[in-house]
Protein backbone atom coordinates (compact mmCIF):
# COMPACT_ATOMS: atom_id res chain seq x y z
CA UNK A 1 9.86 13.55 19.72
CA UNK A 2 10.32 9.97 18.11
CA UNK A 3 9.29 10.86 14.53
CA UNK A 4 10.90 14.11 14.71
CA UNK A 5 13.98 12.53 16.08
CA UNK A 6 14.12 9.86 13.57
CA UNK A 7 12.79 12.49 10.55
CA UNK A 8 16.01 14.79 11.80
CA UNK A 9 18.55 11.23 10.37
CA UNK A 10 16.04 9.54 8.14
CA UNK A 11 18.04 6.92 5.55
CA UNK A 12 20.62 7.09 8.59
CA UNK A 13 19.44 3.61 10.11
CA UNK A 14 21.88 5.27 13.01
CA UNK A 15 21.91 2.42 15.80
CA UNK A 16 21.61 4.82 19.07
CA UNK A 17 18.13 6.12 18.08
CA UNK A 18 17.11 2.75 16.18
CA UNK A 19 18.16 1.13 20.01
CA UNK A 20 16.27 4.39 21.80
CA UNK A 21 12.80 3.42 19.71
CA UNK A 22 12.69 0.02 19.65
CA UNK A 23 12.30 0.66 23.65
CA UNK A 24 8.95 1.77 23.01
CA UNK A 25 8.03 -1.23 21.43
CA UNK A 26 6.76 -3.76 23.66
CA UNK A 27 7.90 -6.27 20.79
CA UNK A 28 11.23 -5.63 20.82
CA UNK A 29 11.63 -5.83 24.46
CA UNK A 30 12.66 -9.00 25.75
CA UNK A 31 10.43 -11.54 27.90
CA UNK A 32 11.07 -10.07 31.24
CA UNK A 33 9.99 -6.32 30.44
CA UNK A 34 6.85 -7.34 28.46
CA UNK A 35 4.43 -5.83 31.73
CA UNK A 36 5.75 -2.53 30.56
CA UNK A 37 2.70 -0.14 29.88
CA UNK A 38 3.41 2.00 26.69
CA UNK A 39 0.26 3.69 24.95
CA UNK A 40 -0.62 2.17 21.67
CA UNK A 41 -0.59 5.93 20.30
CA UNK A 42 3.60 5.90 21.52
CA UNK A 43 4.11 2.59 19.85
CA UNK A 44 2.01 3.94 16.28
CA UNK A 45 4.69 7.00 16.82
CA UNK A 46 7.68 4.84 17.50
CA UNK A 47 6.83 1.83 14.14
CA UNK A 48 6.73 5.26 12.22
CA UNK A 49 9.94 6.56 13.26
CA UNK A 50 11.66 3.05 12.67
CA UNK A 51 10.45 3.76 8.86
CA UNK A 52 11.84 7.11 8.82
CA UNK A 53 15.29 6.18 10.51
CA UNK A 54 15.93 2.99 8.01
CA UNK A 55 13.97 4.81 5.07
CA UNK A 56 14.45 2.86 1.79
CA UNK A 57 17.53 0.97 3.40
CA UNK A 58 16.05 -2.85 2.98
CA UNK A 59 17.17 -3.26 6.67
CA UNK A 60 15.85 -7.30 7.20
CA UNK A 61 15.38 -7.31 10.49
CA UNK A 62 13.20 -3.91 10.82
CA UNK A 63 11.30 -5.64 7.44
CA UNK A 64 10.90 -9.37 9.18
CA UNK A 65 9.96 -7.20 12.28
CA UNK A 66 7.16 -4.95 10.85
CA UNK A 67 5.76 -7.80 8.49
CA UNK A 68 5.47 -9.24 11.77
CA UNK A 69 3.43 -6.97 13.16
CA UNK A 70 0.96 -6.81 10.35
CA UNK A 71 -0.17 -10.30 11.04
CA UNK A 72 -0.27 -10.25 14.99
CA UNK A 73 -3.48 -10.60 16.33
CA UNK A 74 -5.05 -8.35 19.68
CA UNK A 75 -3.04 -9.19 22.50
CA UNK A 76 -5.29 -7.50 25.10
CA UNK A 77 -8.20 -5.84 25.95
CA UNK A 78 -6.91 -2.41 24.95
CA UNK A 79 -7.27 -2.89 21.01
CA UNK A 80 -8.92 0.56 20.07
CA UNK A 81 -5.57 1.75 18.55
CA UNK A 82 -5.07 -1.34 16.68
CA UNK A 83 -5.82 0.18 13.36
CA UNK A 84 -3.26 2.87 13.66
CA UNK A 85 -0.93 0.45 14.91
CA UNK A 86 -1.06 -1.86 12.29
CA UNK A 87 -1.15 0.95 9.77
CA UNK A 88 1.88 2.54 11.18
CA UNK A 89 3.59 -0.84 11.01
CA UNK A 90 2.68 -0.85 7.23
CA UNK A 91 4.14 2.51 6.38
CA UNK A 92 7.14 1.93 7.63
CA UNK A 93 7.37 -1.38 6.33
CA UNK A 94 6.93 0.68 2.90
CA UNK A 95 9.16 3.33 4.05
CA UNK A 96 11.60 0.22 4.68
CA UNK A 97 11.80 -1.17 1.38
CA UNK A 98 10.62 2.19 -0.67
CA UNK A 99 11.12 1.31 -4.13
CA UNK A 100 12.94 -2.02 -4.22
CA UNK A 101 9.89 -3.14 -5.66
CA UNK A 102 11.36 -4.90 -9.27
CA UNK A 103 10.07 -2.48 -12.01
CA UNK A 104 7.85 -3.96 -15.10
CA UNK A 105 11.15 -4.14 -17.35
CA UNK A 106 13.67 -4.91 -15.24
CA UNK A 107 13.38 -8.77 -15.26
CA UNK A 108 16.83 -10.89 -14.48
CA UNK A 109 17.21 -11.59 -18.33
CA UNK A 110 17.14 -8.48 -19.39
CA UNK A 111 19.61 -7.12 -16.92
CA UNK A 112 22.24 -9.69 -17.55
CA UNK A 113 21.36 -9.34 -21.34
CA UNK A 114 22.35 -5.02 -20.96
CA UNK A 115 25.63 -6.02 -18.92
CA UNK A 116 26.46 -8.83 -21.60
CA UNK A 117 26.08 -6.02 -24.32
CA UNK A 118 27.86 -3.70 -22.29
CA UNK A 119 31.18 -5.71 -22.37
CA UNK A 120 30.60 -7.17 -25.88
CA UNK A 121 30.76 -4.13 -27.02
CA UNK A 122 33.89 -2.78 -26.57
CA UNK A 123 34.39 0.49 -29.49
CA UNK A 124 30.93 1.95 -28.11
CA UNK A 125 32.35 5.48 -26.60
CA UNK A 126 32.43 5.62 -22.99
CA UNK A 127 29.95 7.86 -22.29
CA UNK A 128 27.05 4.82 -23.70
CA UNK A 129 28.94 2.39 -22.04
CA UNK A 130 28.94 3.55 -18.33
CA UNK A 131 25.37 4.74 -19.28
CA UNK A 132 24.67 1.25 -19.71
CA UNK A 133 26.38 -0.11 -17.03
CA UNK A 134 24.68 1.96 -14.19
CA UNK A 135 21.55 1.61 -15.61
CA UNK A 136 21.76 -2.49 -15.14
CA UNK A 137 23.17 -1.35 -11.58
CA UNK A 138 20.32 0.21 -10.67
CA UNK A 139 18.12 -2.53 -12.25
CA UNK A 140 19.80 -4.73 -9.68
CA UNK A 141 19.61 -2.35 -6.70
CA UNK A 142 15.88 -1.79 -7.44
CA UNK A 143 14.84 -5.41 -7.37
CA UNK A 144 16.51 -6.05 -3.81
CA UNK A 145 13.22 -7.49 -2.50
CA UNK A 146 14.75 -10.80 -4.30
CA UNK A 147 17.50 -11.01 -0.98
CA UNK A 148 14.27 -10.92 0.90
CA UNK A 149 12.59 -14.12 -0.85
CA UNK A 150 12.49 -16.21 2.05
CA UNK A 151 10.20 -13.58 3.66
CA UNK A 152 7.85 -13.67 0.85
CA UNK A 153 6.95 -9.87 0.98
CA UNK A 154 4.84 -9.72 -1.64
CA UNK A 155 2.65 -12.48 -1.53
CA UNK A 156 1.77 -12.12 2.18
CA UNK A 157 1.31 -8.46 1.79
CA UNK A 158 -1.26 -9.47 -1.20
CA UNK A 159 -2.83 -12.23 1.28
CA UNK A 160 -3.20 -9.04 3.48
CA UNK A 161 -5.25 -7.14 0.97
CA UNK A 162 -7.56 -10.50 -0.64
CA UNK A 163 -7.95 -12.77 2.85
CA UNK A 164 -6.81 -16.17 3.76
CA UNK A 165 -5.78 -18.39 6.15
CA UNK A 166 -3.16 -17.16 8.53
CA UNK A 167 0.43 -18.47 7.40
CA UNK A 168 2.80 -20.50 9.82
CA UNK A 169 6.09 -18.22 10.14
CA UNK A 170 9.37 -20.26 10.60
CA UNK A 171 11.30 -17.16 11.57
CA UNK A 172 12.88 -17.98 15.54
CA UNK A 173 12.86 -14.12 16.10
CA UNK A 174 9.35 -12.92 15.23
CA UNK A 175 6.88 -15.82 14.68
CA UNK A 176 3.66 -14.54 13.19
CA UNK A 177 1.73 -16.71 15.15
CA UNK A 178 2.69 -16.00 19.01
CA UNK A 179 2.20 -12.74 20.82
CA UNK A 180 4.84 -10.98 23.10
CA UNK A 181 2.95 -12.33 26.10
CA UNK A 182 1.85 -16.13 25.69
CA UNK A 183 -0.53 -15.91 28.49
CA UNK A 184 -2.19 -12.15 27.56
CA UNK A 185 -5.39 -12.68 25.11
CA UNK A 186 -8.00 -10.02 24.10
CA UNK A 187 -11.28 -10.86 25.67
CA UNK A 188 -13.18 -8.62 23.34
CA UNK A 189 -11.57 -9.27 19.99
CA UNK A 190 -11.78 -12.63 18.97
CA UNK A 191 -9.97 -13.99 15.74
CA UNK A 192 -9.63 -17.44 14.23
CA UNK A 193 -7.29 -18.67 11.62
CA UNK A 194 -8.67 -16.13 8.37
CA UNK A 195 -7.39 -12.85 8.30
CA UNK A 196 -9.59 -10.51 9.23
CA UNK A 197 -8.32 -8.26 5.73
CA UNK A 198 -10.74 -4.97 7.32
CA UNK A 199 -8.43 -3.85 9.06
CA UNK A 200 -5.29 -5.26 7.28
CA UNK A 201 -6.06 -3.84 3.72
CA UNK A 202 -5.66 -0.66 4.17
CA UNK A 203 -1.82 -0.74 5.47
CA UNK A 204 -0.76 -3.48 3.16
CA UNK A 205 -1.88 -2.01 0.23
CA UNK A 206 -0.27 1.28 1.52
CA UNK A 207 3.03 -0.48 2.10
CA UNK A 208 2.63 -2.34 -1.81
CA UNK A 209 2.20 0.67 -3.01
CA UNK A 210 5.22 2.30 -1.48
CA UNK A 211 7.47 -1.09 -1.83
CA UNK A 212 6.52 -0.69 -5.51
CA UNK A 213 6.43 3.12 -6.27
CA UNK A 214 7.28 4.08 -9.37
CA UNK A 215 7.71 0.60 -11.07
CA UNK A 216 5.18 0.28 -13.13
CA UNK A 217 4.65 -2.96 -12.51
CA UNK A 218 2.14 -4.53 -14.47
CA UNK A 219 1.56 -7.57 -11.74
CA UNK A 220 1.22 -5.10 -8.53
CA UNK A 221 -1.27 -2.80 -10.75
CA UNK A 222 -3.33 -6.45 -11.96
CA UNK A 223 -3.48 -6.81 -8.10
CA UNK A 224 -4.48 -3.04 -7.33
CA UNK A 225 -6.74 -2.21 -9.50
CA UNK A 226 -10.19 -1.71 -8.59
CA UNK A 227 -12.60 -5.20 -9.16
CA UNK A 228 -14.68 -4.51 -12.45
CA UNK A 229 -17.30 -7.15 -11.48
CA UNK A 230 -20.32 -6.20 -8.74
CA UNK A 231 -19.94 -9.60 -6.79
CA UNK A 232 -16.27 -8.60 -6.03
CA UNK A 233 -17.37 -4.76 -5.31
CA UNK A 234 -19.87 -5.68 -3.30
CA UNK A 235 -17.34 -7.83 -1.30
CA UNK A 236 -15.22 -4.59 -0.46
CA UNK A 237 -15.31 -1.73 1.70
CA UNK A 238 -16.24 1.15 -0.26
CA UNK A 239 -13.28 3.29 1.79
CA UNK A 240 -10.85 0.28 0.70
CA UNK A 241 -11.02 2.15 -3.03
CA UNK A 242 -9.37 5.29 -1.30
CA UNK A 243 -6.61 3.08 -0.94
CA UNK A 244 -6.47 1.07 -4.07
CA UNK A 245 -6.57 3.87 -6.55
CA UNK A 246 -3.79 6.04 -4.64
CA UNK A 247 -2.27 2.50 -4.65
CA UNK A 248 -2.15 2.63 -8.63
CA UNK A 249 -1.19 6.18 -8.63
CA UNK A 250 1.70 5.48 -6.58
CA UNK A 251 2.72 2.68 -8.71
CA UNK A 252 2.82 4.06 -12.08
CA UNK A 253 3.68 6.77 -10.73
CA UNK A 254 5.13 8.41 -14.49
CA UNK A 255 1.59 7.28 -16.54
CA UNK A 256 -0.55 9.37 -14.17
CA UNK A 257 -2.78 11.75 -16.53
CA UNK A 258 -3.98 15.26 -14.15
CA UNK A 259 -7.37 15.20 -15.98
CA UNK A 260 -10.91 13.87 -15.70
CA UNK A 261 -10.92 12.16 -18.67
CA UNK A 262 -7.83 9.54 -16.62
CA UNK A 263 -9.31 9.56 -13.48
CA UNK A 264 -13.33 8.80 -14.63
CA UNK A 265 -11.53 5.89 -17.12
CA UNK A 266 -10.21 4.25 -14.33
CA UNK A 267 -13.38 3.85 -12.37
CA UNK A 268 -15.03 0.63 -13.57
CA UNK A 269 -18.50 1.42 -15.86
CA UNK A 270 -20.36 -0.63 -13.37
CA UNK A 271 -20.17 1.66 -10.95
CA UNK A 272 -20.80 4.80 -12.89
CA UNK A 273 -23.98 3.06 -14.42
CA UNK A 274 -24.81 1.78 -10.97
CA UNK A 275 -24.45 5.27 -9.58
CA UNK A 276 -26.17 7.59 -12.66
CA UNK A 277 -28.73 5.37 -13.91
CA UNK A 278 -29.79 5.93 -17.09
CA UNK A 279 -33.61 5.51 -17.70
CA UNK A 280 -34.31 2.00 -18.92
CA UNK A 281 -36.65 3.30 -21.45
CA UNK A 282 -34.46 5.28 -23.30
CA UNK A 283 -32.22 2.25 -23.84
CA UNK A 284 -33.90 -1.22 -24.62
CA UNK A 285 -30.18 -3.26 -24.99
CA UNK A 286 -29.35 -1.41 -21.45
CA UNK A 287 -32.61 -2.50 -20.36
CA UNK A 288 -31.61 -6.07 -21.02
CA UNK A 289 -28.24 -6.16 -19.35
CA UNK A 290 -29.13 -5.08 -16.68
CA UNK A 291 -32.35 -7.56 -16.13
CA UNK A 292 -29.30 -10.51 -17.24
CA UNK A 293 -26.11 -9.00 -14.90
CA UNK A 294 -25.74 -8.67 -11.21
CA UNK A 295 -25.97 -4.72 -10.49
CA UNK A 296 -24.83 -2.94 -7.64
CA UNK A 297 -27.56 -1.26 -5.44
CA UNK A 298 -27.23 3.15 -6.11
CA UNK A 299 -26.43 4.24 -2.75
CA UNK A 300 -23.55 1.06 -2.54
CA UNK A 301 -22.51 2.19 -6.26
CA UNK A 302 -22.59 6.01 -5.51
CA UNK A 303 -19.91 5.45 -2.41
CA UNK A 304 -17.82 3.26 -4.27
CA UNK A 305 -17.81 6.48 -7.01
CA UNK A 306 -16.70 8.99 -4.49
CA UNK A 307 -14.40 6.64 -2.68
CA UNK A 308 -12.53 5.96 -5.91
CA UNK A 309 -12.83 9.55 -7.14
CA UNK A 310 -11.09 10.82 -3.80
CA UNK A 311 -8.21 8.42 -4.25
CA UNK A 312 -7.52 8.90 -7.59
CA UNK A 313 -7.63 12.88 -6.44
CA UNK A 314 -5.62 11.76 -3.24
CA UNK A 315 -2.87 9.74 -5.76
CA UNK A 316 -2.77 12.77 -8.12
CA UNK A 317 -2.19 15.43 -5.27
CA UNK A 318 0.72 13.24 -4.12
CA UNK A 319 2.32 12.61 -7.73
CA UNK A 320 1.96 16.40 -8.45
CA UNK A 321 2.92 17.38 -5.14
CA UNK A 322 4.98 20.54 -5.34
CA UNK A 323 4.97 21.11 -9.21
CA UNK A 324 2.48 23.32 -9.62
CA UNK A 325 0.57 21.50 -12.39
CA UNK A 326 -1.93 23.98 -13.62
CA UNK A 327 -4.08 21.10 -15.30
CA UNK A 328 -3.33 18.67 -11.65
CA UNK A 329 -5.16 21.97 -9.71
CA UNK A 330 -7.69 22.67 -12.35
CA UNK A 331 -8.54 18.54 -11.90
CA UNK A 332 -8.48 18.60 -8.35
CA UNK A 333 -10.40 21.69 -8.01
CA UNK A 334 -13.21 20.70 -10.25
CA UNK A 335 -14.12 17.40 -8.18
CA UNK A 336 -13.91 19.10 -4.92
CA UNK A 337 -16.77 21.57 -6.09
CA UNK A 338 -18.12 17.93 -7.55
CA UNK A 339 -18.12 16.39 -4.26
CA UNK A 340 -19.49 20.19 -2.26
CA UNK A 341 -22.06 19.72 -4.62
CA UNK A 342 -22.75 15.80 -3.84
CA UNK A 343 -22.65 17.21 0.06
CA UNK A 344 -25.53 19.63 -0.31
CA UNK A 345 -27.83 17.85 -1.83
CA UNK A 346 -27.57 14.94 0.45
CA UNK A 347 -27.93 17.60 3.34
CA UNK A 348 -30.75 19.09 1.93
């Protein structure tokens, strides 16, 4: 009933049902109703619906609210939901902000230099000019993440994804560092001051990805991109590349390629050699890298392969969603039967 209530006036950020889910968040509640039991599964349903009412709005206080949430640490002994949680929190942190990411081209100097041309120019017709003049518009309203500085979206969202130490939050309504009860601690989860990025990887890169959709943003997709060395592979999660190539899809959203030829470029060569050895005898120089360079291990290398093959599959079923690509299906359908294939033999 929350997501579907909230999906029924999504973009509406309508203050009766924003007021009527924030009760289910124990967060939002003030100090005296904090003994409240709500399921973690109700609150996961509730953070989505707050995306889905203030969908790509740039609300700040749902933003400071859900960034919030990302870095709060197990409050009690009931943590087996915390994944979901702090994944919902992430997607509709995304759903927040979706696209006010700044795109690749759309830097400050090149905005004010199209509205300076704009009025210096005053015998273009008027059809170029207003073309002009709501295209810097919507440079502007697509970089709004810049009257959310003080937050610093992007760089704790990116300390999310790589690790760190825990930042201090000077915010007086929703310090990172303090839980809704002071005195209620989780005796079975216990945290210091790194982040533990396991479990918040996965939502932050989702949230990136949707913060950034469509921007092509040469920085995001630096940060994205799947590590090409096997010391920084073999510091990952293989299921993390799920999320980091439909990540990349997401962001450059209008240079995805439906074929196998893009998605078996964009998996690093380490892990395809790594993965489908080649005998070293038919290859001295191949022979010799790989006595001189750190290789990944072939069961670590061949679920790395498959976990980036299913993302790039997931990214392309999203991008392609609805079109009815005949080369997007042919793609997909080719590395399912891949992957049915990869299933029976390890079965057998």
């Amino acid at each position: 009933m929350l997501i579907g209530s909230a999906a029924s006036k999504i973009g509406s950020a309508d203050p009766f049902l924003s007021k009527t889910i924030s009760l289910h968040l124990p967060a939002l509640l003030p100090a005296q109703h904090v003994d409240i039991e709500i399921s973690p599964l109700v609150q996961a349903a509730a953070l989505v619906g707050l995306g889905l009412l203030h969908c790509a709005s740039g609300h700040r206080l749902m933003s400071e609210f859900l960034l919030s949430e990302l870095s709060r640490r197990a409050q009690s002994d009931r943590c087996d939901s915390r994944e979901a949680l702090l994944l919902a929190a992430a997607w509709a942190l995304g759903m927040v902000l979706l696209g006010k990411g700044s795109r690749a081209l759309s830097s400050r100097e090149e905005i004010v230099g199209s509205r300076e041309e704009a009025v210096s120019s005053p015998r273009r017709s008027r059809s170029n000019h207003w073309g002009s003049s709501r295209s810097a518009d919507a440079a502007y309203s697509s970089d709004a993440l810049r009257g959310l500085a003080d937050l610093r979206i992007e760089d704790r969202l990116l300390q999310q994804i790589d690790g760190g130490k825990r930042v201090s939050s000077t915010s007086p309504l929703f310090p990172i560092n303090s839980c809704v009860d002071l005195s209620s601690k989780s005796s079975r989860v216990l945290e210091g001051d790194d982040i533990n990025t396991n479990i918040t990887a996965p939502g932050a890169i989702i949230a990136l990805s949707l913060i950034y959709i469509r921007s092509n943003n040469t920085e995001i997709l630096q940060r994205l991109r799947i590590p090409q060395t096997a010391v920084s592979l073999d510091l990952l999660r293989p299921d993390l590349l799920v999320y980091r190539a439909m990540g990349l899809c997401l962001v450059q959203w209008d240079q995805v390629h439906p074929s196998e030829e893009w998605i078996r470029g964009h998996i690093p060569e380490i892990i395809t050699r790594a993965a489908f050895p080649i005998p070293s005898s038919s290859c001295d120089s191949e022979a010799h890298y790989s006595r001189n360079t750190p290789e990944l291990s072939p069961k670590v290398a061949f679920a790395l392969y498959l976990c980036s093959m299913s993302g790039f599959c997931y990214g392309i079923g999203i991008v392609f969603a609805g079109t009815a690509d005949q080369l997007a299906h042919k793609t997909l359908m080719t590395f399912l039967k891949t992957l049915q294939g990869y299933v029976c033999d390890y079965v057998t």
